[in-house]
N, C-alpha and C. Protein backbone atom coordinates (compact mmCIF):
# COMPACT_ATOMS: atom_id res chain seq x y z
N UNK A 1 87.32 158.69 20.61
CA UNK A 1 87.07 159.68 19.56
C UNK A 1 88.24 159.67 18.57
N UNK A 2 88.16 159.58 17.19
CA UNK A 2 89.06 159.94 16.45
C UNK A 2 88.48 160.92 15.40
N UNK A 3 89.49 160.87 13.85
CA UNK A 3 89.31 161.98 13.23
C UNK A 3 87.78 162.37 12.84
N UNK A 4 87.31 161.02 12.43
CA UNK A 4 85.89 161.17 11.73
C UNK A 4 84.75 161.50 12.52
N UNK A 5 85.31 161.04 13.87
CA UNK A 5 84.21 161.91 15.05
C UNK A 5 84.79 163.11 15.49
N UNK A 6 85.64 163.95 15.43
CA UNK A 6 85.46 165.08 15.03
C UNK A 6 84.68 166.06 13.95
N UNK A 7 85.15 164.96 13.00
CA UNK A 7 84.81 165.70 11.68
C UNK A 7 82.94 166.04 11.83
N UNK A 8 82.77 165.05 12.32
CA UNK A 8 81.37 164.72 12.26
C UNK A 8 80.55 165.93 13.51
N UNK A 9 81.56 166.19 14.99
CA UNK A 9 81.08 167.00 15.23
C UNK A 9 81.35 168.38 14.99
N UNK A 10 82.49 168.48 14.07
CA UNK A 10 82.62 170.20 13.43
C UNK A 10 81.45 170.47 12.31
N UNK A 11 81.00 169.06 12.17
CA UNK A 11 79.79 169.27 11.06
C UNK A 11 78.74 169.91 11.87
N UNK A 12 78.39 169.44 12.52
CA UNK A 12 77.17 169.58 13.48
C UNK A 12 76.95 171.04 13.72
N UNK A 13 78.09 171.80 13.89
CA UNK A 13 78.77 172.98 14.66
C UNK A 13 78.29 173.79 13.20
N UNK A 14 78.99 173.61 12.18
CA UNK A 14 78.69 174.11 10.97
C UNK A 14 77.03 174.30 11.06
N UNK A 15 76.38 173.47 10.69
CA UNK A 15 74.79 174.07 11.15
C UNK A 15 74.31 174.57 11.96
N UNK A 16 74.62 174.53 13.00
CA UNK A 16 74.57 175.79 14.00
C UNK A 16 74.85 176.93 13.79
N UNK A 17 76.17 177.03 12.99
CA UNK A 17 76.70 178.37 12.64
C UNK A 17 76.22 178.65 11.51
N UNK A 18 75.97 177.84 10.32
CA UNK A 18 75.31 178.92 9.44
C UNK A 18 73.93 179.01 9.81
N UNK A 19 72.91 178.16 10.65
CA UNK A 19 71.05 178.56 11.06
C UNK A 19 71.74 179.82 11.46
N UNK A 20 72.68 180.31 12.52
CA UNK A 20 73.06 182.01 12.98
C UNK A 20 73.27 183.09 11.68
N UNK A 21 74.01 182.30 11.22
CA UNK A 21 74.41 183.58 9.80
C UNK A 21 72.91 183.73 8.87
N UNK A 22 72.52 182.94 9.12
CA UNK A 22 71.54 182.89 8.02
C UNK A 22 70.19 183.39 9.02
N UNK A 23 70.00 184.16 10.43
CA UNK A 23 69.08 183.97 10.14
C UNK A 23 68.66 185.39 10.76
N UNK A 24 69.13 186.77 10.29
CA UNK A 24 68.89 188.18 10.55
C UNK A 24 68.15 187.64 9.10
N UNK A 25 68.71 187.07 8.03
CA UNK A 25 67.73 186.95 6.43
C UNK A 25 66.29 186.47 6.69
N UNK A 26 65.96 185.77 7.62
CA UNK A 26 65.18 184.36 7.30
C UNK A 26 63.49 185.50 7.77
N UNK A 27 62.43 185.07 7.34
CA UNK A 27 61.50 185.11 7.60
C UNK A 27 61.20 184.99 9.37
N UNK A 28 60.54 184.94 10.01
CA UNK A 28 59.93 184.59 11.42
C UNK A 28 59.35 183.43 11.70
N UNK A 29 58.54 182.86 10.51
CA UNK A 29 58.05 181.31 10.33
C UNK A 29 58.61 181.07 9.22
N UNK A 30 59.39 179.85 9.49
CA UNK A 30 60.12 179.27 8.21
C UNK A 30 59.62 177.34 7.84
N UNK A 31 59.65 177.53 6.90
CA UNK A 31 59.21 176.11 6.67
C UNK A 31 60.24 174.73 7.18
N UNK A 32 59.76 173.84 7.56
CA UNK A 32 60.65 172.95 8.17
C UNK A 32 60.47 171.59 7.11
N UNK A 33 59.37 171.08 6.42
CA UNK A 33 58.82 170.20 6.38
C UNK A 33 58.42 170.17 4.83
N UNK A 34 59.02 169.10 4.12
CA UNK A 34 58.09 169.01 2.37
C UNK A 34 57.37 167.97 2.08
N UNK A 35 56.60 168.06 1.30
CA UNK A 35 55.93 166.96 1.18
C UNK A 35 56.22 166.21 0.15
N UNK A 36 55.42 164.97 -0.79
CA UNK A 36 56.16 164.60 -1.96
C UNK A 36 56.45 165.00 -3.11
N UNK A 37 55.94 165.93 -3.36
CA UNK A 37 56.23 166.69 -4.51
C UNK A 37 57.13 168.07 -3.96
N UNK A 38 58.14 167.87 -3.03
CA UNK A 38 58.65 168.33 -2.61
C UNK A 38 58.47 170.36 -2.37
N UNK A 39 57.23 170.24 -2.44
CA UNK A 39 56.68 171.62 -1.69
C UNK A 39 56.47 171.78 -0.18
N UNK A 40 57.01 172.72 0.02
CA UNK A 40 56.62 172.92 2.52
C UNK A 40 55.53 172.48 2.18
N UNK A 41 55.25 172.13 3.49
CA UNK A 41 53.73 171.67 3.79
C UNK A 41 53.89 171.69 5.48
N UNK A 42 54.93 172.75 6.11
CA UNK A 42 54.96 172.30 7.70
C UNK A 42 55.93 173.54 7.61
N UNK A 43 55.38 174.41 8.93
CA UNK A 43 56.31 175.49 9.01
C UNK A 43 56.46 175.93 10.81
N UNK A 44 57.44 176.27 10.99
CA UNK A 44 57.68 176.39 12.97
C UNK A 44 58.38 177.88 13.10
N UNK A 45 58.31 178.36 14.26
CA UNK A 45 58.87 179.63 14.64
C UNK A 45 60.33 179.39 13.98
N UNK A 46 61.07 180.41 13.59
CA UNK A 46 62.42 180.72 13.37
C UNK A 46 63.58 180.34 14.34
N UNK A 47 62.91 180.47 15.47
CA UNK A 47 64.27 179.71 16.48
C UNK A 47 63.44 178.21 16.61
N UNK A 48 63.15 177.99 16.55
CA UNK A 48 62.67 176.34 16.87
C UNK A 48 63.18 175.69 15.25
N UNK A 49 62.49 176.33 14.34
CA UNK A 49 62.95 175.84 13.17
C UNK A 49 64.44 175.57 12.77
N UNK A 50 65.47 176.40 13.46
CA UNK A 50 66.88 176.57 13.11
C UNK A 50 67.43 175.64 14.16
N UNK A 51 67.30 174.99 15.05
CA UNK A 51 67.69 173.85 16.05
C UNK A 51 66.84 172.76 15.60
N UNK A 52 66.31 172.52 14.90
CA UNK A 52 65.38 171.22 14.73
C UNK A 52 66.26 170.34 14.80
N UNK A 53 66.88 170.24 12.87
CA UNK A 53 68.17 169.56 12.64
C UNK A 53 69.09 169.50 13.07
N UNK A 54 69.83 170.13 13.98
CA UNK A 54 71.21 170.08 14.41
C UNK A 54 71.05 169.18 15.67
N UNK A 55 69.91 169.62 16.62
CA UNK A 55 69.29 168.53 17.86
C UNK A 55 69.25 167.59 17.73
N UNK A 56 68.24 166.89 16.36
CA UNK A 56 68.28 165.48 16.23
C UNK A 56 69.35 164.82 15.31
N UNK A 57 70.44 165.65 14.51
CA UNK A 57 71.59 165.11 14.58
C UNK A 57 72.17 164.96 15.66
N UNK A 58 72.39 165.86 16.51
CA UNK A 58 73.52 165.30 17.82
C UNK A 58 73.11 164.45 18.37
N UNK A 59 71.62 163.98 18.79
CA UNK A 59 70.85 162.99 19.32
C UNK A 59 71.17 161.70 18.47
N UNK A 60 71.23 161.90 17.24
CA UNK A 60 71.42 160.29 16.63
C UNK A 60 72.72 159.88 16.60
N UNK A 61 73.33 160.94 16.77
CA UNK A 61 75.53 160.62 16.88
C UNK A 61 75.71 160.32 18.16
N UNK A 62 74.56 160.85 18.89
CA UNK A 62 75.09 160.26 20.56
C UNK A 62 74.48 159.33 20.82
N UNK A 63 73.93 158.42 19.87
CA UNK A 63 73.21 157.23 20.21
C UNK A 63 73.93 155.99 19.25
N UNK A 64 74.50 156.59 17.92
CA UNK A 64 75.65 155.82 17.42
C UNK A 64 76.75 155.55 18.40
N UNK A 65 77.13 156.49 18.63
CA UNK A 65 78.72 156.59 19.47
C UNK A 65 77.99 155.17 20.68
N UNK A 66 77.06 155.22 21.02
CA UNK A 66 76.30 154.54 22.28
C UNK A 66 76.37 152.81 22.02
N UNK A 67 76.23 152.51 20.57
CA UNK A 67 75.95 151.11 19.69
C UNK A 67 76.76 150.28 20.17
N UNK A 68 78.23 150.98 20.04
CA UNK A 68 79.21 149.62 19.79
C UNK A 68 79.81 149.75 21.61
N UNK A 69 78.86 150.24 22.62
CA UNK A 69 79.55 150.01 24.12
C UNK A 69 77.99 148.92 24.46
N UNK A 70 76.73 149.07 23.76
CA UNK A 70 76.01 148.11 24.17
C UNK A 70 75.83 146.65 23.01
N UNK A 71 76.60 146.50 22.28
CA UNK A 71 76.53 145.65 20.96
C UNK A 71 77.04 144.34 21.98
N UNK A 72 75.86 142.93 21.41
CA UNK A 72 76.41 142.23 22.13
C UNK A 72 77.53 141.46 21.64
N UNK A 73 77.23 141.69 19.90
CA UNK A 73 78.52 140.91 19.36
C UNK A 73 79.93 142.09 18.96
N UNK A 74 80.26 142.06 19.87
CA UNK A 74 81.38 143.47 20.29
C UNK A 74 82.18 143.15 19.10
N UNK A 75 82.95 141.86 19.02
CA UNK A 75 83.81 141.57 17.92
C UNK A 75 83.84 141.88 17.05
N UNK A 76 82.44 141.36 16.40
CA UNK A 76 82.05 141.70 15.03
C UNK A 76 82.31 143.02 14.52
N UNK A 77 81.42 144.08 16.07
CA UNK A 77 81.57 145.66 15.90
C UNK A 77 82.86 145.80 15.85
N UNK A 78 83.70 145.65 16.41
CA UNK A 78 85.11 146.15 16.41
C UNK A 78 85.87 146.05 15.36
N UNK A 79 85.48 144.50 14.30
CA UNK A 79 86.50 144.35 13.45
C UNK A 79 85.55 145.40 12.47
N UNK A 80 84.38 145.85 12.40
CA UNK A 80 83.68 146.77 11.59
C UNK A 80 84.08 148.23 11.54
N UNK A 81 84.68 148.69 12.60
CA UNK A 81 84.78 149.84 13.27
C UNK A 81 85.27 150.87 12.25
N UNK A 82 85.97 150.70 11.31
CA UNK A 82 86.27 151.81 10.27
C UNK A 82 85.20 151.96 9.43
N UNK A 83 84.71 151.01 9.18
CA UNK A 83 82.78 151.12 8.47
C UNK A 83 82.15 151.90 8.63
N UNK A 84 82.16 151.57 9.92
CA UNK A 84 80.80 152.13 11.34
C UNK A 84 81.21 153.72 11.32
N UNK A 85 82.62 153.80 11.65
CA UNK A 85 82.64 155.53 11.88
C UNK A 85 82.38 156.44 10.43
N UNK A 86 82.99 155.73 9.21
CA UNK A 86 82.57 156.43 7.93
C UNK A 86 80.91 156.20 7.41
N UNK A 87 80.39 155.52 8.07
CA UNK A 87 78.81 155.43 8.04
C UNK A 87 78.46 156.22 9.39
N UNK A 88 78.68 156.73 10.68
CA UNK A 88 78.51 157.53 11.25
C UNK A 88 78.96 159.24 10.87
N UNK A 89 79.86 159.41 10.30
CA UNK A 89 80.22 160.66 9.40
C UNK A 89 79.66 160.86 8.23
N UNK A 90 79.29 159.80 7.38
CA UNK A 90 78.21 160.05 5.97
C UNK A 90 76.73 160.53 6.59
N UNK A 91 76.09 160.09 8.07
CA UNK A 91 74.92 160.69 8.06
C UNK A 91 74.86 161.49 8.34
N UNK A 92 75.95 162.29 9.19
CA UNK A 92 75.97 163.41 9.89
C UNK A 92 75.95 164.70 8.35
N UNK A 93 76.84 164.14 7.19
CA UNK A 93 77.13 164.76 6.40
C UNK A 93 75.50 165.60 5.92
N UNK A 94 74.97 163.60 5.52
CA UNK A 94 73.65 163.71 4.90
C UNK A 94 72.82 164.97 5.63
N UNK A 95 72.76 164.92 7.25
CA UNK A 95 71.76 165.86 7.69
C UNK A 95 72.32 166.80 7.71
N UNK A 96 73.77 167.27 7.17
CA UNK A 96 74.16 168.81 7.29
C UNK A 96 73.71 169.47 6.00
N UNK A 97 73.93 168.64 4.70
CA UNK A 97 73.32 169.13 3.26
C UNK A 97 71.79 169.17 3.31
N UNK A 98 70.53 168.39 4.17
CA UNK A 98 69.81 168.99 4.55
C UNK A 98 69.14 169.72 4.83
N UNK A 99 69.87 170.26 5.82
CA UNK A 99 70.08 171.76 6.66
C UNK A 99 69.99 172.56 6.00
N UNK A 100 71.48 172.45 4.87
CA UNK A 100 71.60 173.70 4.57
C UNK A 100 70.38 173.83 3.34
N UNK A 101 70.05 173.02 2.65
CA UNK A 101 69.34 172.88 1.71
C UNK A 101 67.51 173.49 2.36
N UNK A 102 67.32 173.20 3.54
CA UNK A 102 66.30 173.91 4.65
C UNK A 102 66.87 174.99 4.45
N UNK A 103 68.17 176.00 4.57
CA UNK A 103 68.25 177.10 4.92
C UNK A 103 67.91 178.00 3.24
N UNK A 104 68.44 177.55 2.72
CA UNK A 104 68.53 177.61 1.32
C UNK A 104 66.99 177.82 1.02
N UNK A 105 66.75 177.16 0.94
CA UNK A 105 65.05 177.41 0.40
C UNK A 105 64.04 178.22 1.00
N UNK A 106 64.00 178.60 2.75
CA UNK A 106 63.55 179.88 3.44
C UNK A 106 64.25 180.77 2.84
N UNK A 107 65.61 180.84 2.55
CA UNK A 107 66.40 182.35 1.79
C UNK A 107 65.80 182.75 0.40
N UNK A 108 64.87 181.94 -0.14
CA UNK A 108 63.99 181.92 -1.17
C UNK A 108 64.98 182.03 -2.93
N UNK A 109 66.06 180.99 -2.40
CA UNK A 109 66.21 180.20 -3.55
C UNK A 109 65.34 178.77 -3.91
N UNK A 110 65.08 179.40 -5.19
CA UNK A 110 64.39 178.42 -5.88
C UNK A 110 64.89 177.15 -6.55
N UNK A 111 64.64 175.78 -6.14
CA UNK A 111 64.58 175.14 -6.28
C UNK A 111 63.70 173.77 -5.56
N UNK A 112 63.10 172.73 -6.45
CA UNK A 112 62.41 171.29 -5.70
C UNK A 112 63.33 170.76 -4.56
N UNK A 113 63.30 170.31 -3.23
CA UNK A 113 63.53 170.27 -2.00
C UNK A 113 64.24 168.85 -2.61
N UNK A 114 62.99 168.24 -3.15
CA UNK A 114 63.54 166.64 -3.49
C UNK A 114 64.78 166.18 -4.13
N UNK A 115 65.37 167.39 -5.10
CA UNK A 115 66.27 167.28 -6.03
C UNK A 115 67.50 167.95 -5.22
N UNK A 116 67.51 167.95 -3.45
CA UNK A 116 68.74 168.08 -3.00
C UNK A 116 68.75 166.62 -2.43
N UNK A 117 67.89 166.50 -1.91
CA UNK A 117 67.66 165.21 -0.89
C UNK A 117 67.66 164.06 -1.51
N UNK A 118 67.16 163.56 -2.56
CA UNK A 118 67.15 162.13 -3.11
C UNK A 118 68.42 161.56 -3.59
N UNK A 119 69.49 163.08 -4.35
CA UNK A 119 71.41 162.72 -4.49
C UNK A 119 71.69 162.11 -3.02
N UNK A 120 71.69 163.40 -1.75
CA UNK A 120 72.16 163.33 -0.92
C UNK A 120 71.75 161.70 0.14
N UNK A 121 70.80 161.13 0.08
CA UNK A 121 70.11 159.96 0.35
C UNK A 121 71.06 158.76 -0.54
N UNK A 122 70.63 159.37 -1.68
CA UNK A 122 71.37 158.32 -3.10
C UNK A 122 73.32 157.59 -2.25
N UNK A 123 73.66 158.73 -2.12
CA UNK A 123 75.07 158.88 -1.45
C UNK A 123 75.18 157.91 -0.57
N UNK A 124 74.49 157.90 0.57
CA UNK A 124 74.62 157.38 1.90
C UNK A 124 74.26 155.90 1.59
N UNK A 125 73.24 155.62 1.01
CA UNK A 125 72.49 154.36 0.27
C UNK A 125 73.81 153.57 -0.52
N UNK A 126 74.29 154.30 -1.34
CA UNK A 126 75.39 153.43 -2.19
C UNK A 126 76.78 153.30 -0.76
N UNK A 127 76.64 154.13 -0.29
CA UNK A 127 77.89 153.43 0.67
C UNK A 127 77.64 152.37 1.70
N UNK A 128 76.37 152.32 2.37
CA UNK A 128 75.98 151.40 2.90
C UNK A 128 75.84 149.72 2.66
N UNK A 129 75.69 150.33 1.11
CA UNK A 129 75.54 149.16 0.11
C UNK A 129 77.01 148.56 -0.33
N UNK A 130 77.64 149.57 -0.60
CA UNK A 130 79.11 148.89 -0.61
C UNK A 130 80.01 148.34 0.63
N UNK A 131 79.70 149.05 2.29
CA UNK A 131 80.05 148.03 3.05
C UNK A 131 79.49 147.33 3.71
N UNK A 132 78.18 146.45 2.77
CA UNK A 132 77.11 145.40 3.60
C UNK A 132 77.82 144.11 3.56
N UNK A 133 78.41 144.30 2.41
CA UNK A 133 78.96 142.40 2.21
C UNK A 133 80.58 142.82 3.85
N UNK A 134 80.93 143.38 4.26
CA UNK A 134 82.12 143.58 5.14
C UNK A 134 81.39 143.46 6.41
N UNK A 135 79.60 143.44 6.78
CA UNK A 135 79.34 143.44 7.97
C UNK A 135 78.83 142.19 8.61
N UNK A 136 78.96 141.91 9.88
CA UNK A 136 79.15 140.61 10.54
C UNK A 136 78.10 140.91 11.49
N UNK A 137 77.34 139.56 12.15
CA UNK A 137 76.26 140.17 12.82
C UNK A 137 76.82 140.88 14.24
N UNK A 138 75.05 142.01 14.04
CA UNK A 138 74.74 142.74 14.79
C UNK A 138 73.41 143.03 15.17
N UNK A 139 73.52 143.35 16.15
CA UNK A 139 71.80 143.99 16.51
C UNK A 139 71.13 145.22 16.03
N UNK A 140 72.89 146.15 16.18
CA UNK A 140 72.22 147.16 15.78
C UNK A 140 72.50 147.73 13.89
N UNK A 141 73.24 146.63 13.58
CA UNK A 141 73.71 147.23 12.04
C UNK A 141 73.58 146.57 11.14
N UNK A 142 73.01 146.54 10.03
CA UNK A 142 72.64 145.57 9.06
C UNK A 142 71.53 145.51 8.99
N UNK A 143 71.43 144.23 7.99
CA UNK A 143 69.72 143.50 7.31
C UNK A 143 69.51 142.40 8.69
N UNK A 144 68.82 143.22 9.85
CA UNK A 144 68.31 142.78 10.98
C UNK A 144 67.32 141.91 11.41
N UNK A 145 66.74 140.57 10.83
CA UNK A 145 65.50 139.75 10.75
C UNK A 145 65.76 138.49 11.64
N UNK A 146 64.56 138.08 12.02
CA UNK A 146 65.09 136.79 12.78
C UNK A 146 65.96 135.71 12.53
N UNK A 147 65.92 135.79 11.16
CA UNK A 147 66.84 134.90 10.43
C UNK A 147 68.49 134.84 9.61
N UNK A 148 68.23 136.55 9.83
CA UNK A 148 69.96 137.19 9.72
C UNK A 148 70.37 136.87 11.24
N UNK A 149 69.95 137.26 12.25
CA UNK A 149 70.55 136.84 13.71
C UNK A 149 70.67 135.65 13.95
N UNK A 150 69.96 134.93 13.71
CA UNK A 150 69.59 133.32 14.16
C UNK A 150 70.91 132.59 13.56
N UNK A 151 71.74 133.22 12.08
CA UNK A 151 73.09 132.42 11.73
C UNK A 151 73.43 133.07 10.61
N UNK A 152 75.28 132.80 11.13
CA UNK A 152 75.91 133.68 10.81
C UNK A 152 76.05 133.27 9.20
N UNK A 153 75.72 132.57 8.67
CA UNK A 153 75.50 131.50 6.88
C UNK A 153 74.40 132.52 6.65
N UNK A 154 73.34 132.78 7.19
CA UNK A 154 72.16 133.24 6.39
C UNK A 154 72.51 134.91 6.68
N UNK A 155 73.27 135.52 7.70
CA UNK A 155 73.45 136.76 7.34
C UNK A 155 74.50 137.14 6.13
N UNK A 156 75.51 136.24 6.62
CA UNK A 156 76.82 136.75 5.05
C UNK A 156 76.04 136.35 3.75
N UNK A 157 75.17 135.44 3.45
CA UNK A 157 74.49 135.53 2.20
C UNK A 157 73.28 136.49 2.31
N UNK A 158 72.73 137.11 2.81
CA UNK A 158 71.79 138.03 2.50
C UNK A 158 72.20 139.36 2.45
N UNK A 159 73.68 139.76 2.71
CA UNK A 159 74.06 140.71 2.93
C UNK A 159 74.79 140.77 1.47
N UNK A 160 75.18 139.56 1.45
CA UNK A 160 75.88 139.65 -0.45
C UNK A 160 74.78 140.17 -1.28
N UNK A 161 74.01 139.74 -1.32
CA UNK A 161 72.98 140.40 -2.27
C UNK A 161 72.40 141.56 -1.54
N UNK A 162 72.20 141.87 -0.46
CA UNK A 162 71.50 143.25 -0.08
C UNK A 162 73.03 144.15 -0.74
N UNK A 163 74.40 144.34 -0.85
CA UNK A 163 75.09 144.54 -1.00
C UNK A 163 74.69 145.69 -2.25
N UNK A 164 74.29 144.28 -3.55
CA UNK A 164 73.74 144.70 -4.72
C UNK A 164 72.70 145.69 -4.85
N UNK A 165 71.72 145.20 -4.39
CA UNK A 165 70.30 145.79 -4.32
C UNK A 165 70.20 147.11 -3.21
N UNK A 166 70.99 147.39 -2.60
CA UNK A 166 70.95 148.80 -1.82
C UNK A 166 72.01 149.42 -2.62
N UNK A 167 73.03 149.40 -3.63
CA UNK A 167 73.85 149.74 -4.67
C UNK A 167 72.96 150.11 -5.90
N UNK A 168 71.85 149.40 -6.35
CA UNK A 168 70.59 149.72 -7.03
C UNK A 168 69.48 150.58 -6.57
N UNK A 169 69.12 150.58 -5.63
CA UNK A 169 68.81 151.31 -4.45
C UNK A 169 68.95 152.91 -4.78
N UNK A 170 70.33 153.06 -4.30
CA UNK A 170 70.75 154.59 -4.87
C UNK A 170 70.67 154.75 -6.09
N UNK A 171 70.93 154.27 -6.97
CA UNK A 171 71.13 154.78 -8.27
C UNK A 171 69.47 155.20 -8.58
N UNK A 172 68.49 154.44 -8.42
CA UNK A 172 67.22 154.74 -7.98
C UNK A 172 66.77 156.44 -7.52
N UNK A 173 67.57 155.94 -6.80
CA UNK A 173 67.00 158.01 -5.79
C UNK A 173 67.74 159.02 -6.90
N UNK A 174 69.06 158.61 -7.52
CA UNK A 174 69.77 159.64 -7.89
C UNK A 174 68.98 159.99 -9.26
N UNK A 175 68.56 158.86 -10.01
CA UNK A 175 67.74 159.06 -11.30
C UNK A 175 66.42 159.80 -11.06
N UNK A 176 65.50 159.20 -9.96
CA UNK A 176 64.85 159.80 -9.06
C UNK A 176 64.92 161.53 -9.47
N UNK A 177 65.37 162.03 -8.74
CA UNK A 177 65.93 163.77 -8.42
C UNK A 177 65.36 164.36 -9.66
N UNK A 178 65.49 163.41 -11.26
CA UNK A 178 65.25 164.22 -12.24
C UNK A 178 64.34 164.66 -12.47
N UNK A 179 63.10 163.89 -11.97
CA UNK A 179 61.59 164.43 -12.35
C UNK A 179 61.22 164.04 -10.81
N UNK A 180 61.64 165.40 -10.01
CA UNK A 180 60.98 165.28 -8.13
C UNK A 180 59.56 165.04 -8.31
N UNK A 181 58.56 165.53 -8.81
CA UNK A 181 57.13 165.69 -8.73
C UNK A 181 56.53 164.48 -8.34
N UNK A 182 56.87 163.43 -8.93
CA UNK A 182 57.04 161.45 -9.14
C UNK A 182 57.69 161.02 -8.75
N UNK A 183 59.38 161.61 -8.80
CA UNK A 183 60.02 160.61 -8.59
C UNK A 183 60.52 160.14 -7.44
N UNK A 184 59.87 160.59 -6.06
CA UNK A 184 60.33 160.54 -4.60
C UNK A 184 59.06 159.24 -4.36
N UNK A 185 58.19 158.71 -4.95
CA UNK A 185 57.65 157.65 -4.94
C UNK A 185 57.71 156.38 -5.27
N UNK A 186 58.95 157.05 -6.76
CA UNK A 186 59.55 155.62 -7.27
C UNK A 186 60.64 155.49 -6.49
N UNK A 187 61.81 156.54 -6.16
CA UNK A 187 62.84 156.26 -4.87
C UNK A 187 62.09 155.35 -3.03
N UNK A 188 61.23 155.67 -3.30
CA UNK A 188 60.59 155.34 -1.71
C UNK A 188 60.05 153.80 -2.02
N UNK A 189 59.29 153.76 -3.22
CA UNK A 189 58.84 152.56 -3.38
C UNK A 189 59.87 151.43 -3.43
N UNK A 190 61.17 151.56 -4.09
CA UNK A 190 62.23 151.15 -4.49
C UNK A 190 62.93 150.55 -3.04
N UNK A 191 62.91 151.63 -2.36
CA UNK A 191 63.31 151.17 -0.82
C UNK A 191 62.93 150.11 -0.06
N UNK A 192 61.43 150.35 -0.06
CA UNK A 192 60.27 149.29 0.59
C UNK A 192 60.62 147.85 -0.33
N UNK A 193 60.55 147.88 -1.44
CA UNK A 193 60.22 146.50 -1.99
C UNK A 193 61.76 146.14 -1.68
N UNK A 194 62.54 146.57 -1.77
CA UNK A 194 64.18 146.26 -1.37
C UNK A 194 64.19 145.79 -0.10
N UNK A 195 63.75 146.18 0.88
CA UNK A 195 63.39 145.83 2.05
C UNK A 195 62.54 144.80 2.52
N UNK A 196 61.59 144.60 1.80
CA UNK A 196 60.80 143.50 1.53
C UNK A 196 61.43 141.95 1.50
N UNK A 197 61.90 142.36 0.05
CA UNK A 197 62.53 140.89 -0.78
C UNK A 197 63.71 140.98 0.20
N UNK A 198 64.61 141.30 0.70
CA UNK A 198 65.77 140.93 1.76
C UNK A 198 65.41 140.25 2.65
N UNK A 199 64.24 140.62 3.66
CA UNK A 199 62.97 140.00 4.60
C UNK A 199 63.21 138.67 4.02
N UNK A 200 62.46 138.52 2.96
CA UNK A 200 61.73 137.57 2.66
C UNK A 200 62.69 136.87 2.22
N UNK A 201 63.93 136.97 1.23
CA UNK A 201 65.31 136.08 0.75
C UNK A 201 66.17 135.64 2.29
N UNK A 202 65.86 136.68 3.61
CA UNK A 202 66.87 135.92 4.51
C UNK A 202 65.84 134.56 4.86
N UNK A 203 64.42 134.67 5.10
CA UNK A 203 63.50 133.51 5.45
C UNK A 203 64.20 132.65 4.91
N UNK A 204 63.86 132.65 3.63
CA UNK A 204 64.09 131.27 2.22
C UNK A 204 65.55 130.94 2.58
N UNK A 205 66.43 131.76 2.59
CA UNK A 205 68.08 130.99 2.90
C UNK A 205 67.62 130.46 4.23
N UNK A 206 67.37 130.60 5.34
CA UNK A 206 67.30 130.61 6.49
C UNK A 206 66.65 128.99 6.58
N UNK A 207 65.52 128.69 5.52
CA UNK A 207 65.00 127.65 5.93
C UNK A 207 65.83 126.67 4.40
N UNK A 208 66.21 126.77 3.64
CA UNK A 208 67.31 126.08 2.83
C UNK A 208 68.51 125.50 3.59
N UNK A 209 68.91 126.94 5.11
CA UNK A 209 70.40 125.87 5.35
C UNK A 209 69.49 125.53 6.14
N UNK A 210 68.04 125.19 6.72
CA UNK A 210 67.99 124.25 7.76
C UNK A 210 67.56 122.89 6.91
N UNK A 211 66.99 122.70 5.97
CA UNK A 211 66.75 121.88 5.19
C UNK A 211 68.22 121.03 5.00
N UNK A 212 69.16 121.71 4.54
CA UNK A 212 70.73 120.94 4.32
C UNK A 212 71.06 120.20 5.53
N UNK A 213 70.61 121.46 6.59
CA UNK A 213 71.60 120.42 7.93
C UNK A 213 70.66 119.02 8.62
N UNK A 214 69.69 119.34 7.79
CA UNK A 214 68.52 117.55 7.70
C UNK A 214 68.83 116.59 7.30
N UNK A 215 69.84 116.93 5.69
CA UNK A 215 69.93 116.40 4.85
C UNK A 215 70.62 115.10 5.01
C-alpha cells in the first residue's frame, strides 16, 4: 500500500460519508440510473441506493490491487507500477464525482446527469491515453487482442497510436457534455469505433511483421 492507495481508499470513505450526510435530505426512493439523454430511468430504496457505488468501487479496487499478484508478465507490471496506481486512483476518483453527482441530483439540483459524467469520463480517457505508449504487455492492461499479446512489436505500435486516438477520445466526451441530449451517443459512438479500428490496426501490424519476418 502506498500514498495513492490510501488516497483512493479515503475516497471511497468520502462516499460513504457524504450518502450519510446527505441522506436525512434524500427522498425514500432515489434514482440510481440515467438514461441517454441523461434523465433517471431506474430508481432503488434509499439504503440500497446509497451503497450501490461505494460497493462496486471497493469491489473493483480490490480486484485492481489483485492484477499485478496474478499478472503473468509481472515485469512489465512492475516497471508500470506508478501508471497503474495513478490509473487505479483516477477511477476511484471518477466513481466518487459520480456519486456525488447521484447525490446531487436526488437533492434536486438541477442539472443533465450527462454533463457531470462525460468531463469526468473525458478525464480518465485522456490519462489513459497519455500512459498507453509507457505500457508493456499485459493481460490485464492495455489494447488486449490476440495480436497485441502474441508480440511485443505489434503491442508498442498499436499502443503508439491508441495513445493518440484515446487522447481524441476524451476530448470527444468533453465537447460531448455541451449538448447531453445527443451528445452521449457521439461520446459512446466515438469509443466503439476507437475500439474497433485498434482491433483491427493491431491485426494489420500483426500480419505486416509476419509478412517481414518471411521476407
Amino acid at each position: 500500500m502506498n500514498a495513492r492507495d490510501y488516497a483512493a481508499l479515503a475516497a471511497i470513505m468520502i462516499m460513504v460519508l457524504a450518502g450519510a450526510y446527505a441522506s436525512p435530505s434524500l427522498p425514500e426512493t432515489i434514482a440510481v440510473h440515467w438514461n441517454a439523454e441523461g434523465n433517471a430511468d431506474g430508481y432503488a430504496p434509499k439504503a440500497a441506493g446509497l451503497v450501490i457505488l461505494p460497493l462496486i468501487t471497493l469491489a473493483i479496487y480490490g480486484l485492481l490491487l489483485l492484477i499485478p499478484k496474478i499478472e503473468i508478465f509481472k515485469e512489465n507490471m512492475n516497471a508500470f507500477k506508478g501508471y497503474y496506481d495513478n490509473i487505479k486512483l483516477l477511477l476511484v476518483l471518477f466513481m466518487l464525482a459520480l456519486h456525488l453527482a447521484t447525490l446531487a441530483q436526488n437533492l434536486g439540483r438541477p442539472f443533465n446527469m450527462n454533463q457531470a459524467v462525460l468531463p469526468a469520463l473525458g478525464v480518465l480517457i485522456y490519462y489513459l491515453g497519455h500512459v498507453m505508449r509507457y505500457m508493456k504487455r499485459s493481460f490485464f492492461v492495455g489494447i488486449r487482442t490476440p495480436w497485441t499479446l502474441a508480440s511485443d512489436a505489434v503491442w508498442d505500435r498499436t499502443h503508439r497510436i491508441g495513445s493518440v486516438t484515446f487522447r481524441i477520445n476524451a476530448g470527444i466526451l468533453v465537447i460531448s457534455s455541451i449538448a447531453p441530449s445527443w451528445g452521449v451517443w457521439l461520446a459512446f459512438g466515438s469509443l466503439i469505433a476507437n475500439a474497433v479500428f485498434l482491433a483491427a490496426y493491431s491485426y494489420w501490424v500483426y500480419r505486416k511483421e509476419g509478412k517481414n519476418q518471411l521476407a
